[in-house]
Protein backbone atom coordinates (compact mmCIF):
# COMPACT_ATOMS: atom_id res chain seq x y z
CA UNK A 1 162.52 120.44 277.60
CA UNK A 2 161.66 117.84 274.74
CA UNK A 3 161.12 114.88 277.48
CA UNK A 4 159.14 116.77 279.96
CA UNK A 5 156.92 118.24 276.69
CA UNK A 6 156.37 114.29 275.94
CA UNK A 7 155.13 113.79 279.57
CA UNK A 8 152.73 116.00 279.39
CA UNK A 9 151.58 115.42 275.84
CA UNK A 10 151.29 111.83 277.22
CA UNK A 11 149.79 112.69 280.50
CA UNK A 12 147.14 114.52 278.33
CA UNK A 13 146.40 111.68 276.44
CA UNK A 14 145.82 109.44 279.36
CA UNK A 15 144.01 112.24 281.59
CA UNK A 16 141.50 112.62 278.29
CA UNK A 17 141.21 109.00 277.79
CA UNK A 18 139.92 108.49 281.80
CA UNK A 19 137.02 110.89 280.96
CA UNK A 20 136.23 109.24 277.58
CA UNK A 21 135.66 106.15 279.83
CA UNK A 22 133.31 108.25 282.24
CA UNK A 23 131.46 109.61 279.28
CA UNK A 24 131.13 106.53 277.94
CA UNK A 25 128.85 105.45 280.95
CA UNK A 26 126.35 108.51 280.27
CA UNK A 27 123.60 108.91 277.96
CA UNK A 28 123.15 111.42 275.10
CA UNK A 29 120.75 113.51 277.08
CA UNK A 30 123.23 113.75 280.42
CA UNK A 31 126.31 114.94 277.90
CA UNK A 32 123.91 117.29 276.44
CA UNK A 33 122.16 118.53 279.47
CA UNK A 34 122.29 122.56 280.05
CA UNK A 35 124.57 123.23 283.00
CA UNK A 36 125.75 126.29 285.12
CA UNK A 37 129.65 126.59 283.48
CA UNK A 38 131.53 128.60 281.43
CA UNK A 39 129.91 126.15 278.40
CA UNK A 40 126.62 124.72 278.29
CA UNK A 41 127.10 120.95 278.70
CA UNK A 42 129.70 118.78 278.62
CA UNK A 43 129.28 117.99 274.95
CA UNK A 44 130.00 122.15 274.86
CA UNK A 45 133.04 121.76 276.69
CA UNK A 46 134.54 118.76 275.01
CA UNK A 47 133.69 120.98 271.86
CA UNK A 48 135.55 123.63 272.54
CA UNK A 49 138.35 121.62 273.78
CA UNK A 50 138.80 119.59 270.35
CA UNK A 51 138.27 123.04 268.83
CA UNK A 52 141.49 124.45 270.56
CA UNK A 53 143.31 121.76 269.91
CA UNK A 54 142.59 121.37 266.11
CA UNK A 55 143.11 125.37 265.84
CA UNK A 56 146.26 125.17 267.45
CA UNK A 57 147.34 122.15 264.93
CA UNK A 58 146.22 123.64 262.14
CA UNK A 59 148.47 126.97 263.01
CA UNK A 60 151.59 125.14 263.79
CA UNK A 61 150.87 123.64 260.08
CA UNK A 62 150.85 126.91 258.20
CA UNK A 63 147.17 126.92 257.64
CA UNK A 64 145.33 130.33 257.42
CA UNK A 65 142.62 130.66 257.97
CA UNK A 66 142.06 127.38 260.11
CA UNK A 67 138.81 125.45 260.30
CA UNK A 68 136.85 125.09 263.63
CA UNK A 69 135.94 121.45 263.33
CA UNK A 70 132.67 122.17 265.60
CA UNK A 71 131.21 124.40 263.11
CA UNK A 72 130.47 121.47 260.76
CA UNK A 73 130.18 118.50 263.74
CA UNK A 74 126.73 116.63 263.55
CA UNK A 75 128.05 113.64 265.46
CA UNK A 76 127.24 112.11 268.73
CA UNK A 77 129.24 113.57 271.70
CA UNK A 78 131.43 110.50 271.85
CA UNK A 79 132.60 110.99 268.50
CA UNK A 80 133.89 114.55 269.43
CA UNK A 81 135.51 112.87 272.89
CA UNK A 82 137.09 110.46 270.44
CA UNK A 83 138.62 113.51 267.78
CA UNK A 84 139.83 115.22 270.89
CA UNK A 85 141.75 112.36 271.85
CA UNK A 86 142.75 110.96 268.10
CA UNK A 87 143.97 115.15 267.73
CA UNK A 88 146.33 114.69 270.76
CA UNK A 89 147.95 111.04 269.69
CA UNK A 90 148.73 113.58 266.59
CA UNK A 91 150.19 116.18 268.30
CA UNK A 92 151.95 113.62 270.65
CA UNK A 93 153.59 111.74 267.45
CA UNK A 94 154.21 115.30 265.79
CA UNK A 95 156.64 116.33 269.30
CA UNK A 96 158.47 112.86 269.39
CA UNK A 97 159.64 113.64 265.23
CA UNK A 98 160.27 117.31 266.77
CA UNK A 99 164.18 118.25 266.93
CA UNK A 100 164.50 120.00 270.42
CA UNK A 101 166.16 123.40 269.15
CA UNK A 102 162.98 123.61 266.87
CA UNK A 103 161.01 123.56 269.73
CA UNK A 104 162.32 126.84 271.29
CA UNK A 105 162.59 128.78 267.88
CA UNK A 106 159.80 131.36 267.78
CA UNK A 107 156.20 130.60 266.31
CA UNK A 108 154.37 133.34 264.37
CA UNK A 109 150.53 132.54 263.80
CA UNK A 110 147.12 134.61 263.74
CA UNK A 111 144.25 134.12 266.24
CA UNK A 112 140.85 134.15 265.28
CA UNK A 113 140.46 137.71 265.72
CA UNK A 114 143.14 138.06 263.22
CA UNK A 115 145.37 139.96 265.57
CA UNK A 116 149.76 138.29 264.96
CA UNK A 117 151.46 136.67 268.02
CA UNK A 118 154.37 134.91 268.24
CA UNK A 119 155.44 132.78 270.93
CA UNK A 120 158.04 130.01 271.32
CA UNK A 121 156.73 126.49 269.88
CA UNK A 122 157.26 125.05 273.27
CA UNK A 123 155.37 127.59 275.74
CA UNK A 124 152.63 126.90 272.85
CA UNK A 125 152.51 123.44 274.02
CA UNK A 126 152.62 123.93 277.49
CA UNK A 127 149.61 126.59 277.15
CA UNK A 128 147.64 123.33 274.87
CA UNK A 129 148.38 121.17 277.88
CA UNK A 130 147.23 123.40 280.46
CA UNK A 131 144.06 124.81 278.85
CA UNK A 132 143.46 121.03 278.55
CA UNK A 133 143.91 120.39 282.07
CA UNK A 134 141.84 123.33 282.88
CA UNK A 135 138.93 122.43 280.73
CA UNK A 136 139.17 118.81 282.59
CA UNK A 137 138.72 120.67 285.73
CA UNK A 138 135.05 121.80 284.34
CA UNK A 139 134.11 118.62 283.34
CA UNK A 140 134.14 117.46 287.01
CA UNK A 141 132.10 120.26 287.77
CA UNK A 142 129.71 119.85 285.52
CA UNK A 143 129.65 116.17 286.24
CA UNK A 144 129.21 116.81 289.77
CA UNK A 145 126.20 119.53 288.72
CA UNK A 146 124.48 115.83 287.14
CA UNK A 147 125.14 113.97 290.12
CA UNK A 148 128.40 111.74 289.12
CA UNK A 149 131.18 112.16 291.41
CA UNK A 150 133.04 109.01 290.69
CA UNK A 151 135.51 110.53 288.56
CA UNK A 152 138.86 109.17 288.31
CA UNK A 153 141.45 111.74 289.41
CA UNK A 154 143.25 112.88 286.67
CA UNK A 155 146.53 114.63 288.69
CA UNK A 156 149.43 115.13 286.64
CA UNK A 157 151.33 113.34 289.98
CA UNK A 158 148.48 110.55 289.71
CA UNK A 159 150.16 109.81 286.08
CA UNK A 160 153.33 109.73 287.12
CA UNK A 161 153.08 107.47 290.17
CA UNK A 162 150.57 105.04 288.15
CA UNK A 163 150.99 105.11 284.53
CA UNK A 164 155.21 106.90 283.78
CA UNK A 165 156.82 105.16 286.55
């Protein structure tokens, strides 16, 4: 379970850092332009994405109540793209140090309703990586929505064949 987690925490990485690059190639204006999505813009999107991910960390820390680092953000939407992908080099570094039988022992945290869950550590991770891979899925659309449809495909299998080998 430990190796395929550290696929995908490393497929995320690399599927994160091919839309930095696109983003890169936009101007302010484009990453904050209003679009038809389940967020506003892609600056929205990448917002809430870092926000996830930071909760997330800060609950398999012990901290309660977390911070939602896009409360206090006054940066450019680069420098969120950039946090996103800094937060999942630390998650990434955090599962490699993991012992395996720690990652199937049971998680207890609060959500931001306040409401207890627990889960096992590792279906925690997969649900990070997916609702990452989901929220990459919106990007394109919204990309598409400003006219850019050269977008790198970010497959999981695209990874694998290119980049794990």
């Amino acid at each position: 379970m430990k190796a395929l987690l550290l696929d995908y925490a490393s497929y995320h990485i690399w599927a994160n850092e091919q839309f930095y690059k696109v983003l890169r190639s936009l101007e302010d204006d484009q990453l904050k332009a209003t679009v038809s999505s389940s967020f506003s813009s892609l600056f929205a999107t990448i917002l809430h994405m870092w926000d996830a991910e930071s909760i997330w960390w800060q609950r398999v820390q012990g901290k309660s109540p977390v911070q939602v680092p896009s409360k206090n953000f006054q940066d450019t939407p680069l420098k969120a793209m950039e946090a996103l992908l800094m937060q999942g080099h630390v998650w990434k570094e955090w599962l490699n140090a993991k012992p395996e039988e720690e990652l199937l022992a049971s998680f207890s945290y609060t959500n931001l309703k306040g409401q207890a869950f627990e889960n096992p550590l590792n279906h925690l991770l997969l649900h990070l990586y997916n609702h990452g891979t989901y929220h990459r899925g919106q990007l394109v659309t919204i990309l598409h929505q400003l006219g850019h449809t050269s977008i790198p495909p970010t497959d999981f299998i695209v990874w694998s064949r290119t980049v794990r080998k």
